[in-house]
N, C-alpha and C. Protein backbone atom coordinates (compact mmCIF):
# COMPACT_ATOMS: atom_id res chain seq x y z
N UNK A 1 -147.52 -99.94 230.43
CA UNK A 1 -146.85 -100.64 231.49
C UNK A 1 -145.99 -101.74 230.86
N UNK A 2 -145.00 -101.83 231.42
CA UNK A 2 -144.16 -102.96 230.91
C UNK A 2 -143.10 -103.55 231.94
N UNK A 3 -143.42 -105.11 231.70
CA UNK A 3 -142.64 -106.00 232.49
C UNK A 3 -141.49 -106.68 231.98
N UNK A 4 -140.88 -106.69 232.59
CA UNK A 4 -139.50 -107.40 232.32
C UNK A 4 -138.96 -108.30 233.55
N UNK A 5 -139.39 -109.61 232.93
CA UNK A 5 -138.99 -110.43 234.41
C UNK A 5 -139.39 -110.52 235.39
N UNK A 6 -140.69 -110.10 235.76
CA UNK A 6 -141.67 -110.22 236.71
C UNK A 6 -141.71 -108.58 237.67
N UNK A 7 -140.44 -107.65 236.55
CA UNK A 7 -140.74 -106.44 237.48
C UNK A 7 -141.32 -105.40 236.13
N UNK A 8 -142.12 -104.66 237.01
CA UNK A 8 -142.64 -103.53 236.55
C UNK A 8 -141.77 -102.36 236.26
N UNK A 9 -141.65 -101.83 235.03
CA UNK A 9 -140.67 -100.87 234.30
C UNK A 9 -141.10 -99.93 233.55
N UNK A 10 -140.50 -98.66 234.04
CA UNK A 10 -141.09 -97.72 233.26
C UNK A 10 -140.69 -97.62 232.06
N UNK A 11 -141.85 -97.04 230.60
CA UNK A 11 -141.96 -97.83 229.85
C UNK A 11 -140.82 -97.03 228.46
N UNK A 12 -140.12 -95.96 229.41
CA UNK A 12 -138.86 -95.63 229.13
C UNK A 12 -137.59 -96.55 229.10
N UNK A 13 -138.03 -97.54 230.24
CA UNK A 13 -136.64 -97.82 230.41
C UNK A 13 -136.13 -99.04 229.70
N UNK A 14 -134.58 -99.09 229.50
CA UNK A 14 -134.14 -99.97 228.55
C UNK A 14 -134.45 -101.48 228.69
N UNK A 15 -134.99 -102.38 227.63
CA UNK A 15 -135.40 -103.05 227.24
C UNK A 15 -135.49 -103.75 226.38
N UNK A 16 -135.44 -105.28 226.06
CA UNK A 16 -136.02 -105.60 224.91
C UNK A 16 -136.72 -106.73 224.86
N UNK A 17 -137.62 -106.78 224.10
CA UNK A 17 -138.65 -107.94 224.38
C UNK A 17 -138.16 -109.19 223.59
N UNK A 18 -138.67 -110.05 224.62
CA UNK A 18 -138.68 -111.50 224.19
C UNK A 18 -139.45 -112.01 222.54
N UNK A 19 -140.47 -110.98 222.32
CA UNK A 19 -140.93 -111.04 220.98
C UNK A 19 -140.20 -110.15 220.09
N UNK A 20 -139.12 -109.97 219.72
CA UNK A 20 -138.52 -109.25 219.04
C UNK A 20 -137.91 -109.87 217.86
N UNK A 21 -138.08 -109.92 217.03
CA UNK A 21 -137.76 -110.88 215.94
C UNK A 21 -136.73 -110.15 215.27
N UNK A 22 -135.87 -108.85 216.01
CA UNK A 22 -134.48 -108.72 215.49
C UNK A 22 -133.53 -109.52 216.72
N UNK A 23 -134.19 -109.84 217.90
CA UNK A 23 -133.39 -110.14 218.59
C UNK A 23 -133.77 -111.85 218.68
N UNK A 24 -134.73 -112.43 218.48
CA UNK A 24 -134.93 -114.36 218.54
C UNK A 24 -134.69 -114.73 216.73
N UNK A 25 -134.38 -113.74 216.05
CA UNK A 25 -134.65 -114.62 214.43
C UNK A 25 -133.24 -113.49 213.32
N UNK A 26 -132.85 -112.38 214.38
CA UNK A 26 -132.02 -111.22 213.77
C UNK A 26 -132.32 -111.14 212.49
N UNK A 27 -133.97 -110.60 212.37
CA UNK A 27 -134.26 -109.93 210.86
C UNK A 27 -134.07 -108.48 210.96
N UNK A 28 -133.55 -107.83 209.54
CA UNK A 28 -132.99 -106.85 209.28
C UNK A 28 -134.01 -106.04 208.11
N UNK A 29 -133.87 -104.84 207.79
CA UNK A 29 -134.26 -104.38 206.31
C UNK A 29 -133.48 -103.17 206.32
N UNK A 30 -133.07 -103.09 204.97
CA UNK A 30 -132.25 -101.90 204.67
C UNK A 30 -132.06 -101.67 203.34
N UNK A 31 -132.27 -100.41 202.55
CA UNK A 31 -131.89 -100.35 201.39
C UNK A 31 -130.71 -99.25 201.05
N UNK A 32 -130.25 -99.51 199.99
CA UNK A 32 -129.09 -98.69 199.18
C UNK A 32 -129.51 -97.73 198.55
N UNK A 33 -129.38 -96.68 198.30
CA UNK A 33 -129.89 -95.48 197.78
C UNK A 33 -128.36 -94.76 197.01
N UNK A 34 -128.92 -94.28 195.79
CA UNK A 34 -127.77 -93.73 195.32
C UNK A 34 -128.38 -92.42 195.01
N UNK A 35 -127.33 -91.90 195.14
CA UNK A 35 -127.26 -89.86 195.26
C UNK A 35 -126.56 -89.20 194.41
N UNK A 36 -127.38 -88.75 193.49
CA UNK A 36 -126.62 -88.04 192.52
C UNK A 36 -126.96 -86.98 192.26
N UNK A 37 -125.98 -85.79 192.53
CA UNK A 37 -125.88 -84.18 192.78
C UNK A 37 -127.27 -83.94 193.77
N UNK A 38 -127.13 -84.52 195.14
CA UNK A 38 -127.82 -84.17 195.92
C UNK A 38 -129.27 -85.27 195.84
N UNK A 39 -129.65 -85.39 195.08
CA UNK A 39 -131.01 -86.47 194.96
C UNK A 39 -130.75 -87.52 194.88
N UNK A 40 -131.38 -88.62 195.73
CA UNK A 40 -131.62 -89.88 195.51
C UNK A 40 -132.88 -90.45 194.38
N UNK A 41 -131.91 -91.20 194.09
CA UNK A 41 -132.77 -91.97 192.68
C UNK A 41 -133.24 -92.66 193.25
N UNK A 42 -134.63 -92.75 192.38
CA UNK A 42 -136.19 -93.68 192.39
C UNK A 42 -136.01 -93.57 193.90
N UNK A 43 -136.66 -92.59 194.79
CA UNK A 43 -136.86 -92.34 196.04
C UNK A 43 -138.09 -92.89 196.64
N UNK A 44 -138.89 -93.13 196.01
CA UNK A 44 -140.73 -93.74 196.46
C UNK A 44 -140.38 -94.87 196.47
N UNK A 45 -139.40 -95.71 195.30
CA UNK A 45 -139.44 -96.67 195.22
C UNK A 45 -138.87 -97.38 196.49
N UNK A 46 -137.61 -96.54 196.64
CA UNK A 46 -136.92 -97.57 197.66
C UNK A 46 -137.84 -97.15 198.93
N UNK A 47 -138.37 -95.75 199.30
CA UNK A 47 -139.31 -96.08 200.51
C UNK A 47 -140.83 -96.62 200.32
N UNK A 48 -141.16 -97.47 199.04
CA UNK A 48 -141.93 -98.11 199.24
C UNK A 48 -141.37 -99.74 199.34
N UNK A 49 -140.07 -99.91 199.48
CA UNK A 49 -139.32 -101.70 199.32
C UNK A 49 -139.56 -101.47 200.40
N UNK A 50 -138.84 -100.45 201.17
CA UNK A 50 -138.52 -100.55 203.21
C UNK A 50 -139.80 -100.78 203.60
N UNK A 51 -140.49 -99.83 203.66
CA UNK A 51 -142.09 -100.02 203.83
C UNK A 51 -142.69 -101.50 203.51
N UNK A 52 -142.97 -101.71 202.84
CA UNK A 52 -143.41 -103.25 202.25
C UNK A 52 -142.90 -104.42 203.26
N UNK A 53 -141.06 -104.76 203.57
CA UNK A 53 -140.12 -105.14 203.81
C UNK A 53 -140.53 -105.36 205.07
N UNK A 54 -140.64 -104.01 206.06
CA UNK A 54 -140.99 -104.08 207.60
C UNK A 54 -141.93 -104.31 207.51
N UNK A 55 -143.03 -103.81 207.00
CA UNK A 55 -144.15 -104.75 207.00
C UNK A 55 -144.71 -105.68 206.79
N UNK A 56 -143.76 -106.56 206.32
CA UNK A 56 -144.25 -108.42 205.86
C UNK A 56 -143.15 -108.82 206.89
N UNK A 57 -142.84 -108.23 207.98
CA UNK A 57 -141.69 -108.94 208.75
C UNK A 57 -142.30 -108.44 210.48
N UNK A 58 -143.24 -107.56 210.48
CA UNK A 58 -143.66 -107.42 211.67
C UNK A 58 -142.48 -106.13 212.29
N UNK A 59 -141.99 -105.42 211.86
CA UNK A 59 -140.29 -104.25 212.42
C UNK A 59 -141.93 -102.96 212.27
N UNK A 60 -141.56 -102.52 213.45
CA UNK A 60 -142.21 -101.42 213.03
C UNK A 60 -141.01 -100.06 212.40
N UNK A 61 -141.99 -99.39 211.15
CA UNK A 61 -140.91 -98.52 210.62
C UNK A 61 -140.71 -97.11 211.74
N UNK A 62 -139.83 -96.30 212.37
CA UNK A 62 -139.99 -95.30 213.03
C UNK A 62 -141.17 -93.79 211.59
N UNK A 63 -141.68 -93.71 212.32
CA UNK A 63 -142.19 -92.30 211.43
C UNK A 63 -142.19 -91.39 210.75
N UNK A 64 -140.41 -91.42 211.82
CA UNK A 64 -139.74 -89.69 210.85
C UNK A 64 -138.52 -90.45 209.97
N UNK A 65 -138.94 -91.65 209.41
CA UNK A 65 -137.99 -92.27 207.96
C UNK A 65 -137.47 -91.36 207.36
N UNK A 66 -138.91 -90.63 206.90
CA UNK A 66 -138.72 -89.77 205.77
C UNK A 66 -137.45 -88.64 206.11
N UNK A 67 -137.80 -88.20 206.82
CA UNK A 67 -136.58 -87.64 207.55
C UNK A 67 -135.26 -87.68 207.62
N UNK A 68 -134.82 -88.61 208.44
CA UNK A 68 -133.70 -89.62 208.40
C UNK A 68 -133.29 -89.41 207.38
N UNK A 69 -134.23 -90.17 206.00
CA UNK A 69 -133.51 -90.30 204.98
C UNK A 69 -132.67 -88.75 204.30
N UNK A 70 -134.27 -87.69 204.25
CA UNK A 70 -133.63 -86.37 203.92
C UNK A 70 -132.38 -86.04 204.35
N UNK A 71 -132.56 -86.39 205.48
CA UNK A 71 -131.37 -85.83 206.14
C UNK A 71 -129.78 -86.42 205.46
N UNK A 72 -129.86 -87.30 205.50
CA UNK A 72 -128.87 -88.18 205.03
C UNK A 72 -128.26 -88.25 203.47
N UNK A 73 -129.36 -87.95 203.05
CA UNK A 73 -128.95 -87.50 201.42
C UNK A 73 -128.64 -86.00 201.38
N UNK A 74 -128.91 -85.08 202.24
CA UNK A 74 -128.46 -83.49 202.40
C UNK A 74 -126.82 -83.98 203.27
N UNK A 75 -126.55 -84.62 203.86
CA UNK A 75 -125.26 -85.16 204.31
C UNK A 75 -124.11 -85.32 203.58
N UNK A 76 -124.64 -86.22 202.36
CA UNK A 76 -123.79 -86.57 201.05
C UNK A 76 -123.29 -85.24 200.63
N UNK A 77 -124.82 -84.82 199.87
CA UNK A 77 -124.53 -83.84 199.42
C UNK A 77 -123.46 -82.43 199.74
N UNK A 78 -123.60 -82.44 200.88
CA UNK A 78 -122.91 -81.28 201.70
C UNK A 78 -121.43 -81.94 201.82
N UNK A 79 -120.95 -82.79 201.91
CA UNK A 79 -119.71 -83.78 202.17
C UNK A 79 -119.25 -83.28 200.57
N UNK A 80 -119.55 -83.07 199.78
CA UNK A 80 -118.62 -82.82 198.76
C UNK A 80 -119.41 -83.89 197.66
N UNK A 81 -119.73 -84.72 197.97
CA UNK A 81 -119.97 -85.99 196.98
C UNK A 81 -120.94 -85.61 195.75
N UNK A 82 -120.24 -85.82 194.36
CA UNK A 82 -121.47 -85.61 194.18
C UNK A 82 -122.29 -86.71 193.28
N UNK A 83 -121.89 -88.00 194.04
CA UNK A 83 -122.68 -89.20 193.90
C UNK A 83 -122.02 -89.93 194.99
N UNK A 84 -123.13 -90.90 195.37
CA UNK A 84 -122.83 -91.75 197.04
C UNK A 84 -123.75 -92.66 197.09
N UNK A 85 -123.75 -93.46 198.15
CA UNK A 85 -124.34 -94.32 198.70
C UNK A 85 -124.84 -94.17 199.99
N UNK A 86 -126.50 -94.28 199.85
CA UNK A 86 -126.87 -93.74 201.44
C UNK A 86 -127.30 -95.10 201.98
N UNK A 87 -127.36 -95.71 203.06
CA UNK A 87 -127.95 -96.72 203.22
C UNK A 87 -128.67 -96.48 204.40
């Protein structure tokens, strides 16, 4: 259940909370990833900075990261590049 302003909202609907510390303090995390012929270098590493990062900051990480990221470095790759910057 979730309230917003004294009304009751389904817990779909758009929102953002007053405890949100991207929206009262605009903290961020993001890393740079470089891609070369399709693979990102030191890959654990940088998803263990993000990881670490949201977690000493209270951001919850979404789940399918890992994902995302795959995805995004198969993006490069397919674009022709064959070194990039994923962020």
């Amino acid at each position: 259940m979730i309230w917003v302003n004294g009304h009751r909202m389904p817990a779909d609907a758009p929102h953002l909370s007053a405890l949100d510390r991207g929206f009262t303090l605009a903290d961020g995390v993001f890393e740079t990833m470089r891609v070369y012929d399709g693979h990102a270098f030191r890959l654990d590493a940088h998803m263990r900075r993000l990881s670490d990062a949201t977690s000493a900051l209270g951001i919850p990480l979404p789940t399918d990261i890992g994902e995302v990221v795959r995805r995004a470095v198969v993006e490069a790759s397919a674009s022709g590049l064959r070194e990039a910057s994923v962020r």
